[in-house]
N, C-alpha and C. Protein backbone atom coordinates (compact mmCIF):
# COMPACT_ATOMS: atom_id res chain seq x y z
N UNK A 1 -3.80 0.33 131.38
CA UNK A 1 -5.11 0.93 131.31
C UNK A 1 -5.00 2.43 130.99
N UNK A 2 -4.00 3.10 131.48
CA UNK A 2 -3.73 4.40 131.26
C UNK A 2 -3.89 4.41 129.91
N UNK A 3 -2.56 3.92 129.37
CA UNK A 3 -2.50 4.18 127.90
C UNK A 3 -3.44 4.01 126.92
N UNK A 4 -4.11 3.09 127.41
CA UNK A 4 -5.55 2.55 126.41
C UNK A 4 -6.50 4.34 126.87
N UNK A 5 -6.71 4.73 127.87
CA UNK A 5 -6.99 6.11 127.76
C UNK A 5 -6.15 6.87 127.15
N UNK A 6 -5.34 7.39 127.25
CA UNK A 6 -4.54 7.92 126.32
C UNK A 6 -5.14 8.26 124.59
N UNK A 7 -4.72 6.77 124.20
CA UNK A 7 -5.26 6.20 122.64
C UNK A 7 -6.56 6.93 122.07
N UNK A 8 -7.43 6.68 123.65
CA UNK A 8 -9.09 6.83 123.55
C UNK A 8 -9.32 8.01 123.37
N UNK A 9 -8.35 8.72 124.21
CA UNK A 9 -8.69 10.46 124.10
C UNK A 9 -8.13 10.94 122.96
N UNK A 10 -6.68 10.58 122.11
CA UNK A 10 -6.28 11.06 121.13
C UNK A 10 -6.95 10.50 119.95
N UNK A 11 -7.78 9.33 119.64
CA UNK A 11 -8.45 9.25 118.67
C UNK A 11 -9.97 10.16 118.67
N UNK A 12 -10.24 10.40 119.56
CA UNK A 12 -11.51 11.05 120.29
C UNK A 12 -10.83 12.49 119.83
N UNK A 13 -9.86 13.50 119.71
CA UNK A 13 -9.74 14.12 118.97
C UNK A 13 -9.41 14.39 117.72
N UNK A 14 -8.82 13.17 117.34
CA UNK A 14 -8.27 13.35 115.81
C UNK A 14 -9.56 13.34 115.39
N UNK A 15 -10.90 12.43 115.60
CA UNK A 15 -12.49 12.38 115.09
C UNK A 15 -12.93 13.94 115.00
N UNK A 16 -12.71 14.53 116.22
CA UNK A 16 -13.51 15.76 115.85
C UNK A 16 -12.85 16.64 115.23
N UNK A 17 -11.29 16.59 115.14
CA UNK A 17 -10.71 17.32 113.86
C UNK A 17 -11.15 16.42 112.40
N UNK A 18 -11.71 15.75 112.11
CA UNK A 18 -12.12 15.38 110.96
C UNK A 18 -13.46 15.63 110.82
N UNK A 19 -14.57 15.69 111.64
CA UNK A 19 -16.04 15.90 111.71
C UNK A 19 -15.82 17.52 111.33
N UNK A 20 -14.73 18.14 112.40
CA UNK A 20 -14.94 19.90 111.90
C UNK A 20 -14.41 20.06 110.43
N UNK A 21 -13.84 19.49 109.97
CA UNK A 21 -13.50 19.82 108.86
C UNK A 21 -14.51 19.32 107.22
N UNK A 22 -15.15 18.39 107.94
CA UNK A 22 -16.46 17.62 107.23
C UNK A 22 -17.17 18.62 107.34
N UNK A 23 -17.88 19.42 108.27
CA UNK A 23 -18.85 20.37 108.44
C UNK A 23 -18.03 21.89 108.13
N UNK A 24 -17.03 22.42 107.30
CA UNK A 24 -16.43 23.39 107.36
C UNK A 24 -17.46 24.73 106.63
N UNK A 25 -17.13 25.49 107.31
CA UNK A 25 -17.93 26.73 107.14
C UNK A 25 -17.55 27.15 105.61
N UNK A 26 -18.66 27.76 104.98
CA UNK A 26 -18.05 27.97 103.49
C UNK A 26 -18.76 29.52 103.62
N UNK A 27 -17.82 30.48 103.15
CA UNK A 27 -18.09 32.29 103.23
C UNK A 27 -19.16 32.45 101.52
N UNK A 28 -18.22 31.60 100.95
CA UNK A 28 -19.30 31.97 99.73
C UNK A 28 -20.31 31.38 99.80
N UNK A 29 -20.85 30.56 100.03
CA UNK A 29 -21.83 29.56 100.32
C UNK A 29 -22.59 30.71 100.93
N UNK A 30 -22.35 31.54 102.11
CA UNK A 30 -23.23 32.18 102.77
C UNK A 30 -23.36 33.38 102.46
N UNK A 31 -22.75 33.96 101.22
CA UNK A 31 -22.95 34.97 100.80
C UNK A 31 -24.10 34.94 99.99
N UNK A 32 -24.02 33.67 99.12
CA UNK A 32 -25.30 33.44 98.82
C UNK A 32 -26.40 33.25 99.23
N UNK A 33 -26.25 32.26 100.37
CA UNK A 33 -27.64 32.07 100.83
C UNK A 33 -28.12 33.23 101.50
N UNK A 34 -27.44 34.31 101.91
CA UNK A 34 -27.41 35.91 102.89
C UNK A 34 -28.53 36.40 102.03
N UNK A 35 -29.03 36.02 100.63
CA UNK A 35 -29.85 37.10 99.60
C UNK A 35 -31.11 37.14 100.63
N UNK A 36 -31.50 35.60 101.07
CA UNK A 36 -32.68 35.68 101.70
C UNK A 36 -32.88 36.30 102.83
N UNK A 37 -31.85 37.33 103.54
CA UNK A 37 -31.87 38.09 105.00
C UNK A 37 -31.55 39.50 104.69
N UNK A 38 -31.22 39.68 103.60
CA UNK A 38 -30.93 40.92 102.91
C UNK A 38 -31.98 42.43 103.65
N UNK A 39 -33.00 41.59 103.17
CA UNK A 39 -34.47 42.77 103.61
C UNK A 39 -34.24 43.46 104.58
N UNK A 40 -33.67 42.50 105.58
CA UNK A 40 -33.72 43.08 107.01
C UNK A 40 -32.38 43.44 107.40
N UNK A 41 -31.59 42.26 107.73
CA UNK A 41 -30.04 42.58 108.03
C UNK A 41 -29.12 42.97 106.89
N UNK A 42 -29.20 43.21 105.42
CA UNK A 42 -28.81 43.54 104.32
C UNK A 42 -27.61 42.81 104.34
N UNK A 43 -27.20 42.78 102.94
CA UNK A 43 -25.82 42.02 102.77
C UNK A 43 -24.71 41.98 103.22
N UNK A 44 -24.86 43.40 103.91
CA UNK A 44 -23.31 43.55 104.83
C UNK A 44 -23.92 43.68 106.34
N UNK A 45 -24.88 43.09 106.40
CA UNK A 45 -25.16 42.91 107.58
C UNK A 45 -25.37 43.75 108.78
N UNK A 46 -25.81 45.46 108.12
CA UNK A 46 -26.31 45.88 109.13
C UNK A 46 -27.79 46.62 108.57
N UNK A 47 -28.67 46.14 109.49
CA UNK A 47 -29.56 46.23 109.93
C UNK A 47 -30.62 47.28 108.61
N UNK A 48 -31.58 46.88 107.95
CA UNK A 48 -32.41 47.89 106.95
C UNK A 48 -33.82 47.88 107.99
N UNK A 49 -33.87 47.51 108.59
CA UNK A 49 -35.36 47.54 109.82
C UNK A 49 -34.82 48.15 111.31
N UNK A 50 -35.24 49.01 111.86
CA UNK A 50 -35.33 49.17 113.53
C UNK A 50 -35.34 48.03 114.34
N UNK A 51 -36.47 47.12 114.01
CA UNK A 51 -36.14 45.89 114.80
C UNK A 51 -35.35 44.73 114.77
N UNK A 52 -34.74 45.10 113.78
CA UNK A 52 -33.41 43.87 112.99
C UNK A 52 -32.32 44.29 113.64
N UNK A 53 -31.43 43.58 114.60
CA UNK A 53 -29.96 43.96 114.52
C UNK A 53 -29.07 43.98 113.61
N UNK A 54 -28.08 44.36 113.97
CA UNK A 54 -26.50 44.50 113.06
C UNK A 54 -26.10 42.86 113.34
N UNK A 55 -25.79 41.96 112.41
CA UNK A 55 -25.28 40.97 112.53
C UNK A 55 -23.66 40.97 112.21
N UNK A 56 -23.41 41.80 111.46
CA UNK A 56 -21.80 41.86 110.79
C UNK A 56 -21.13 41.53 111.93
N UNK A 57 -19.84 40.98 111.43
CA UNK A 57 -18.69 40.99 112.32
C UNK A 57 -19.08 40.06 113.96
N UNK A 58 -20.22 39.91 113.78
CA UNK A 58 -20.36 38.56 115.53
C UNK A 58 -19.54 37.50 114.97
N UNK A 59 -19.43 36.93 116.08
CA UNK A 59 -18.41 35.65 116.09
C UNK A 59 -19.17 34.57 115.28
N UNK A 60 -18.90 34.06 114.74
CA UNK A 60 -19.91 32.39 113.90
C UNK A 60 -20.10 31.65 115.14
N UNK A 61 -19.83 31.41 116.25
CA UNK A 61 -20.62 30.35 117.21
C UNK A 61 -21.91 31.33 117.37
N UNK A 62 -21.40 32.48 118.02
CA UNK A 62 -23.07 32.93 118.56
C UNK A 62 -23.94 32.87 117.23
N UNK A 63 -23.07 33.09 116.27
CA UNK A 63 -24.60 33.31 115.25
C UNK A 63 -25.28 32.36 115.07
N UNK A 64 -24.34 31.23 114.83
CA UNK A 64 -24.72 29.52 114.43
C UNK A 64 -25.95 29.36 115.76
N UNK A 65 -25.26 29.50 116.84
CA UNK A 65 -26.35 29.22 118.07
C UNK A 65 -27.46 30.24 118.46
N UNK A 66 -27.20 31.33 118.15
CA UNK A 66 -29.18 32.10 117.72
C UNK A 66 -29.58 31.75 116.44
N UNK A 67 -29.17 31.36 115.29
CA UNK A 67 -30.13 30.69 114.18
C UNK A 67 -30.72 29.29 114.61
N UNK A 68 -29.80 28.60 115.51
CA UNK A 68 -30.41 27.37 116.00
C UNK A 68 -31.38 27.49 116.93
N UNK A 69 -31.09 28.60 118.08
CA UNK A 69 -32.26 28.75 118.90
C UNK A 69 -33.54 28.79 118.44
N UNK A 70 -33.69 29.87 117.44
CA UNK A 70 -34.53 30.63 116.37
C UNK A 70 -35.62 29.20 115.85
N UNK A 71 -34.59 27.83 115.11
CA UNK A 71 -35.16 27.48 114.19
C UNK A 71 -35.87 25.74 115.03
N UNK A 72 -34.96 25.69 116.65
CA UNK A 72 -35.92 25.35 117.61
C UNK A 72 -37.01 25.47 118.07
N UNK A 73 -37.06 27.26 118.47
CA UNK A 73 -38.36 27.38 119.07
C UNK A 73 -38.02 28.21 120.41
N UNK A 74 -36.50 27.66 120.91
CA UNK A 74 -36.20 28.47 121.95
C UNK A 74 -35.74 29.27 121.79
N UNK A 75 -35.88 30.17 121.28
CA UNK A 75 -35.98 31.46 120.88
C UNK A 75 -36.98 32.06 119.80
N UNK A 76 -37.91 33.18 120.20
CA UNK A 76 -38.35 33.58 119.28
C UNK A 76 -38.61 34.89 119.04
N UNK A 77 -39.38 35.09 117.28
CA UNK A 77 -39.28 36.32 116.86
C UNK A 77 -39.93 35.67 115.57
N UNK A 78 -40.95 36.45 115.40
CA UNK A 78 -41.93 36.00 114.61
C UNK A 78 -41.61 36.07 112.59
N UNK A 79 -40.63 36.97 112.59
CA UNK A 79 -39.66 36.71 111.10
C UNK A 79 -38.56 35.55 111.03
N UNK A 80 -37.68 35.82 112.24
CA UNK A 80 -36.73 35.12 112.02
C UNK A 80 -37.25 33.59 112.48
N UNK A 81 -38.20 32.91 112.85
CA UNK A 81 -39.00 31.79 113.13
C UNK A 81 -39.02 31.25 111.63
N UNK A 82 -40.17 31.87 111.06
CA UNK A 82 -40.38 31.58 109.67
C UNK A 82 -38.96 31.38 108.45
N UNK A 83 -38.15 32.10 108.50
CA UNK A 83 -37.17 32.19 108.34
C UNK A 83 -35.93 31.04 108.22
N UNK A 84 -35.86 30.93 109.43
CA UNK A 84 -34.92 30.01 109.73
C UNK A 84 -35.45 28.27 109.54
N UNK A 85 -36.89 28.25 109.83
CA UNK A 85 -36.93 27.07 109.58
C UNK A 85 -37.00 25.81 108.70
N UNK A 86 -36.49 25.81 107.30
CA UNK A 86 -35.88 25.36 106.72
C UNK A 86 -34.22 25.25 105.92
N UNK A 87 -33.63 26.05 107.15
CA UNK A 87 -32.31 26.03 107.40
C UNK A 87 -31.94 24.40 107.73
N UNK A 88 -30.50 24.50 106.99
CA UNK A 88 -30.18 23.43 107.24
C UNK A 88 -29.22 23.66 107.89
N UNK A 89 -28.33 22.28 108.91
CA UNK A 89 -27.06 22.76 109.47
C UNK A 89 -26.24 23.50 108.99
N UNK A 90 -25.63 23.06 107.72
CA UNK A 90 -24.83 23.74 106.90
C UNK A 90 -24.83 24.94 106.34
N UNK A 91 -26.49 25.27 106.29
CA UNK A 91 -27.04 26.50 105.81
C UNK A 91 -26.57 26.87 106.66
N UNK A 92 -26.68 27.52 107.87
CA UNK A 92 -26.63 27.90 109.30
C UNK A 92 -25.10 28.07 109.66
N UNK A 93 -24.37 27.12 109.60
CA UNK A 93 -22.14 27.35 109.65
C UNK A 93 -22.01 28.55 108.22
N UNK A 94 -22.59 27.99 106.79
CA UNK A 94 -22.40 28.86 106.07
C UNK A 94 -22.55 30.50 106.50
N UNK A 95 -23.65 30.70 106.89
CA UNK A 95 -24.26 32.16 106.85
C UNK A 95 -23.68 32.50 108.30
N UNK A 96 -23.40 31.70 108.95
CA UNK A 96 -22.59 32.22 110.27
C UNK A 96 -21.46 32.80 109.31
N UNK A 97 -20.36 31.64 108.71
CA UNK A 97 -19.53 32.24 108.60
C UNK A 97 -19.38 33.41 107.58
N UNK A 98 -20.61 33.55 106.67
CA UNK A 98 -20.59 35.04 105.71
C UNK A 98 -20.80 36.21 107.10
N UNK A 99 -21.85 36.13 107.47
CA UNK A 99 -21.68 37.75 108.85
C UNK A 99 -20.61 38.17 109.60
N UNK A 100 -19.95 36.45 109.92
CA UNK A 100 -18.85 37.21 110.73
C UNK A 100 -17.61 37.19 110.02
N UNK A 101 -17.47 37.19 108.60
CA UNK A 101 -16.08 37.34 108.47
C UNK A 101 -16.08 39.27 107.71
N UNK A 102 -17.40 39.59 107.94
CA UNK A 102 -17.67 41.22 107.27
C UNK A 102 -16.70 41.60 108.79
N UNK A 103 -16.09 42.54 108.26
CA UNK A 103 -15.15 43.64 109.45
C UNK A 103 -15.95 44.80 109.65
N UNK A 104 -16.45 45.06 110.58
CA UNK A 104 -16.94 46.69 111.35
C UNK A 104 -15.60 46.83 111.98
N UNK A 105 -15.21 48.34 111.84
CA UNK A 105 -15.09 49.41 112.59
C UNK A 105 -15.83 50.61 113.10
N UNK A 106 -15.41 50.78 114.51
CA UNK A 106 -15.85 51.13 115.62
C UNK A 106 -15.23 52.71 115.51
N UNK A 107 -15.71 53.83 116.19
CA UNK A 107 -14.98 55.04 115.65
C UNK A 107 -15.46 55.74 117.37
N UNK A 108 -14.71 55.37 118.39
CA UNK A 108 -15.03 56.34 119.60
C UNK A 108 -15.00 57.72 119.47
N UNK A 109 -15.71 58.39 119.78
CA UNK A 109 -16.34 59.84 120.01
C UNK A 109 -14.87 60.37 120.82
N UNK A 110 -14.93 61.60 120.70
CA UNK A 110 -13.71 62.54 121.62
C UNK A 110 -14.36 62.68 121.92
């Protein structure tokens, strides 16, 4: 019985190494689709509005999971609502992964 767990758990990962790689984040993909966020978070992803954050350089989970919040409902903000909601999954891994693969540097004050 062990081993039949065993089996269960190692096919149970080899699946989601094949599902992640089915759903793989594409940078150009989201460079493109980025034209439509431009206004606000601009192409390199920081911020052309006061009320827009800097998106550059966040990690792709958090981003993936505030565009999803966003295009739920549990979260809101009356641009990025409209916005997001004809995002598709893929739209969403894409444009995660265009923001966060931009590099910020940080420059501490003396």
């Amino acid at each position: 019985m062990r081993r039949l767990h065993q089996c269960a758990a190692a096919l149970a990962a080899a699946a989601s190494v094949l599902a992640a790689s089915a759903h793989a984040q594409d940078v150009k993909a989201g460079q493109r689709k980025a034209i439509a966020c431009q206004t606000c978070h601009g192409m390199d992803g920081l911020s052309r509005l006061p009320d827009a954050p800097n998106i550059a350089g966040h990690p792709a989970p958090y981003i993936e999971r505030a565009l999803r919040a966003f295009r739920s409902g549990e979260r809101r903000n009356e641009m990025m609502s409209v916005a997001v909601k004809t995002l598709s999954d893929q739209d969403i891994r894409d444009l995660a992964a265009y923001y966060s693969a931009i590099k910020v540097e940080a420059t501490v004050p003396e």
